[in-house]
Protein backbone atom coordinates (compact mmCIF):
# COMPACT_ATOMS: atom_id res chain seq x y z
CA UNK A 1 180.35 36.35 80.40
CA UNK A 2 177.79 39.32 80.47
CA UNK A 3 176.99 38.54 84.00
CA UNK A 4 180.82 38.91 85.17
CA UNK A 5 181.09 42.04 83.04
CA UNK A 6 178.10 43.62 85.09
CA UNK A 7 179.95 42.04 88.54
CA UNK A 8 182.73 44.33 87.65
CA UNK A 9 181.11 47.59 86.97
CA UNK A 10 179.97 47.33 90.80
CA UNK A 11 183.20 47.75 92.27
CA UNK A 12 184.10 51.21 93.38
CA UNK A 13 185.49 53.37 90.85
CA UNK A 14 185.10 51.13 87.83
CA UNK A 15 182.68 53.50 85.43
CA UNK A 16 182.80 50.62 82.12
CA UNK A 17 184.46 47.37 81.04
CA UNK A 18 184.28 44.82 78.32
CA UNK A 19 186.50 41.96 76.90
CA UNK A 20 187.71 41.37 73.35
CA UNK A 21 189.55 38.86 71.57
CA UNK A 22 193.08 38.28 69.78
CA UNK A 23 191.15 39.58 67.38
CA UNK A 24 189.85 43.02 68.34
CA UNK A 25 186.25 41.05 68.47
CA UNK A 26 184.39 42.73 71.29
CA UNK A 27 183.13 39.70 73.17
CA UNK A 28 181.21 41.30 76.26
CA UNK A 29 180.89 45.00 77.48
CA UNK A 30 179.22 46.74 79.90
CA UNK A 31 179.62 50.55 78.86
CA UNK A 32 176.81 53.60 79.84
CA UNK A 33 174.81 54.34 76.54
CA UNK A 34 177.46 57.25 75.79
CA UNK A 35 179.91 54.77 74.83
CA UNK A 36 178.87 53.52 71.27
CA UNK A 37 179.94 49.68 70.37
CA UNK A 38 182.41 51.39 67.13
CA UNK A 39 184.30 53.61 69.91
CA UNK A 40 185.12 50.73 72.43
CA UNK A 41 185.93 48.36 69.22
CA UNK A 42 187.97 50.73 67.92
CA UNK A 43 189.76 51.13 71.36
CA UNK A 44 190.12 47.75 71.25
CA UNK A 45 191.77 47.01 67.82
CA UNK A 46 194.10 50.57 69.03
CA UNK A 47 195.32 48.21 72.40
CA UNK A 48 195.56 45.37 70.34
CA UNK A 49 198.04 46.13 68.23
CA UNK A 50 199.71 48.74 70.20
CA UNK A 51 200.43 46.18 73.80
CA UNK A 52 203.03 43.88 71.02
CA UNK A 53 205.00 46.81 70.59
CA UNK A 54 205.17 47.97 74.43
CA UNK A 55 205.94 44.18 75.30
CA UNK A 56 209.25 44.52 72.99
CA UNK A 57 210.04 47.70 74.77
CA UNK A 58 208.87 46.65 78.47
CA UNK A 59 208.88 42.75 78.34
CA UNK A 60 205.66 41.27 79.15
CA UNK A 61 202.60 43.17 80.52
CA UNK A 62 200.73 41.60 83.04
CA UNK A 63 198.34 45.44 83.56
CA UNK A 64 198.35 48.41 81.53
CA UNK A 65 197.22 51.59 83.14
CA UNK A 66 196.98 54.33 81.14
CA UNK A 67 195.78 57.91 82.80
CA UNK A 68 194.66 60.82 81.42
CA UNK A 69 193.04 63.76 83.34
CA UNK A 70 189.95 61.93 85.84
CA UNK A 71 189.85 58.74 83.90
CA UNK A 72 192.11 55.39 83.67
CA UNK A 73 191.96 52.29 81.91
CA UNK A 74 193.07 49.58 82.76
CA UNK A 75 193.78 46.55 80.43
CA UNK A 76 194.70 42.95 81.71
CA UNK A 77 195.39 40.41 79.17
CA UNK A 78 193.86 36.99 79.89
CA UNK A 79 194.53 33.79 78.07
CA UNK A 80 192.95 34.41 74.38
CA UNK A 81 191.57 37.72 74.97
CA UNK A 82 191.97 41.01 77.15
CA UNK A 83 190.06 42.72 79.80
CA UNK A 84 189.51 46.22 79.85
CA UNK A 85 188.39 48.48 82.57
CA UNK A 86 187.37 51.82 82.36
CA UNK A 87 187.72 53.50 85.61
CA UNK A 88 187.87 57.19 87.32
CA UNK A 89 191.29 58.23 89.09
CA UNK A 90 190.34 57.19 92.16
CA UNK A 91 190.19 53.65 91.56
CA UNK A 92 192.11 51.84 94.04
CA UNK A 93 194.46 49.55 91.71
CA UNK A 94 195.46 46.82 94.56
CA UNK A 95 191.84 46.46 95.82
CA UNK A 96 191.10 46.39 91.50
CA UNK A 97 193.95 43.20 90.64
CA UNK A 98 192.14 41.60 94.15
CA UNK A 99 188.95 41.43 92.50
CA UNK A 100 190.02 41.00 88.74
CA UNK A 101 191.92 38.02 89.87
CA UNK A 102 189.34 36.62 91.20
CA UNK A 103 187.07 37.04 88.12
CA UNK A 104 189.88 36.28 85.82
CA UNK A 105 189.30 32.37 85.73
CA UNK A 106 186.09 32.86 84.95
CA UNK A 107 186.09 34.57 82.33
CA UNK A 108 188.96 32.95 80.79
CA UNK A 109 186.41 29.59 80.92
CA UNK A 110 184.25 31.68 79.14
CA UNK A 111 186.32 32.79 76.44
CA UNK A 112 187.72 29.10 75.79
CA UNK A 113 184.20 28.02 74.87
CA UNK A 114 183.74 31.05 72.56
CA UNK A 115 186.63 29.73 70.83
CA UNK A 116 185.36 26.95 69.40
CA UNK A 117 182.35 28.47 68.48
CA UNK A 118 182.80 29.77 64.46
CA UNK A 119 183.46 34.09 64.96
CA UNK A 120 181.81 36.11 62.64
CA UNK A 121 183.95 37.37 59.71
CA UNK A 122 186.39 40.07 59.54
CA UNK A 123 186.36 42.51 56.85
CA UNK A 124 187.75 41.51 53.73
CA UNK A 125 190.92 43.38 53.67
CA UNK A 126 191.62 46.47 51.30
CA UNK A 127 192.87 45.35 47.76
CA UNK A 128 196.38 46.65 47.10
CA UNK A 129 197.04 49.81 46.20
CA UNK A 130 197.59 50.34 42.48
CA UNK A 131 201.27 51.83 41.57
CA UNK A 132 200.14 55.57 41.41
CA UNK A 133 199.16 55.03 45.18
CA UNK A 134 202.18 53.56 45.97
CA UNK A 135 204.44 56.30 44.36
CA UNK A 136 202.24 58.77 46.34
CA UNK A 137 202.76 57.03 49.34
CA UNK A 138 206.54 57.29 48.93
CA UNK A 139 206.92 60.90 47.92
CA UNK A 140 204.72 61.99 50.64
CA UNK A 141 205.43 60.36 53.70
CA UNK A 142 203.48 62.88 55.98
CA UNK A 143 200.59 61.93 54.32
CA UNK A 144 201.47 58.35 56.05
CA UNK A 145 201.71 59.89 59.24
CA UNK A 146 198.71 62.20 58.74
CA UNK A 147 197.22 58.50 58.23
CA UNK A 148 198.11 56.98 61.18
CA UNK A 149 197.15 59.69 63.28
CA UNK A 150 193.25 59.35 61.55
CA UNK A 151 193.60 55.66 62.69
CA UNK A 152 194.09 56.71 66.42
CA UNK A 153 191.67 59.52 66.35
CA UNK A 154 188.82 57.26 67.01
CA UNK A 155 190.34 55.91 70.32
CA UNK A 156 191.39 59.63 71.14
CA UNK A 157 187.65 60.17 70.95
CA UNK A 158 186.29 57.49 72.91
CA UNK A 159 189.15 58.62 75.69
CA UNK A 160 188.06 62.03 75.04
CA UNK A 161 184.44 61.05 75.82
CA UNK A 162 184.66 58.94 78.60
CA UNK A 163 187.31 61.74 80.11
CA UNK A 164 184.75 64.42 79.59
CA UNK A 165 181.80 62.32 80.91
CA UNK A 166 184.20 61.56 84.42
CA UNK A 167 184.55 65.17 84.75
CA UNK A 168 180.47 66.22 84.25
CA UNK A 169 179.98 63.23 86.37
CA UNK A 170 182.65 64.45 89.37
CA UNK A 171 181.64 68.20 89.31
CA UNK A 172 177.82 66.54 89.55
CA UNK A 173 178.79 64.97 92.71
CA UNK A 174 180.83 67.88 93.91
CA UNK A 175 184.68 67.43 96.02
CA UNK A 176 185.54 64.18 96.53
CA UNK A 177 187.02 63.66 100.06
């Protein structure tokens, strides 16, 4: 799967990309060294369970493209896991889905004989919060909120990042024509 990751980091625009599971497992990813493996999993688990709630809203995705200043991901979900592409702005979407398409088989052969090889554990989840917690929890709710925006900080980070490096990396090269 590593070697069709790499394939797609040579088309034009595309800076990063990786897949990961149903299960926020990060199953291949091509990403420069500024891009640390807890950032892009963390990205990951963020689209994960974010995409269920924009399918109830939208119906079913079949692309994501998000934007923000010179960067854009793009996510295409595959069968048992998703593709994610980290691109700049001037990434030429049709010519993109042309080559993803193509590559999209492939890796979806892949990931079907991942499956039935035994995934390494996920963390044991937290134990339940004792009644004082719980109390807290429902006098404060900002706190919840103040909560839930810590859990989406680390993907605002990793945007933040790969945004920033787009930018050093376009004024480097100077106008783009």
């Amino acid at each position: 799967m590593q070697t069709v990751i790499d394939q797609m980091n040579t088309l034009p625009g595309i800076v990063g990309s990786m897949v990961y599971d149903a299960e926020g497992h990060v199953l291949a990813k091509a990403f420069p060294a500024l891009f640390d493996g807890d950032a892009l999993a963390s990205a990951a688990g963020v689209l994960l369970f974010g995409v269920p709630g924009l399918e109830v809203a939208a119906g079913p995705i079949s692309t994501l493209d998000l934007r923000y200043g010179e960067s854009r991901i793009v996510v295409r979900p595959i069968k048992g896991a998703n593709l994610l592409l980290f691109c700049t702005r001037q990434a030429n979407l049709q010519f993109l889905n042309i080559s993803v398409g193509m590559a999209i088989p492939k890796i979806e052969k892949l990931v079907a004989g991942l499956t039935a090889l035994p995934k390494p554990p996920l963390p044991p989840p937290p134990p339940p919060p004792s009644i004082k917690e719980e109390l807290k929890a429902k006098a404060a709710p900002a706190e919840t909120v103040e909560e839930q925006a810590k859990a989406l900080k680390g993907f605002e980070k990793a945007f933040m990042k790969m945004d920033s490096w787009m930018r050093k990396s376009s004024d480097d090269l100077g106008p783009l024509t």
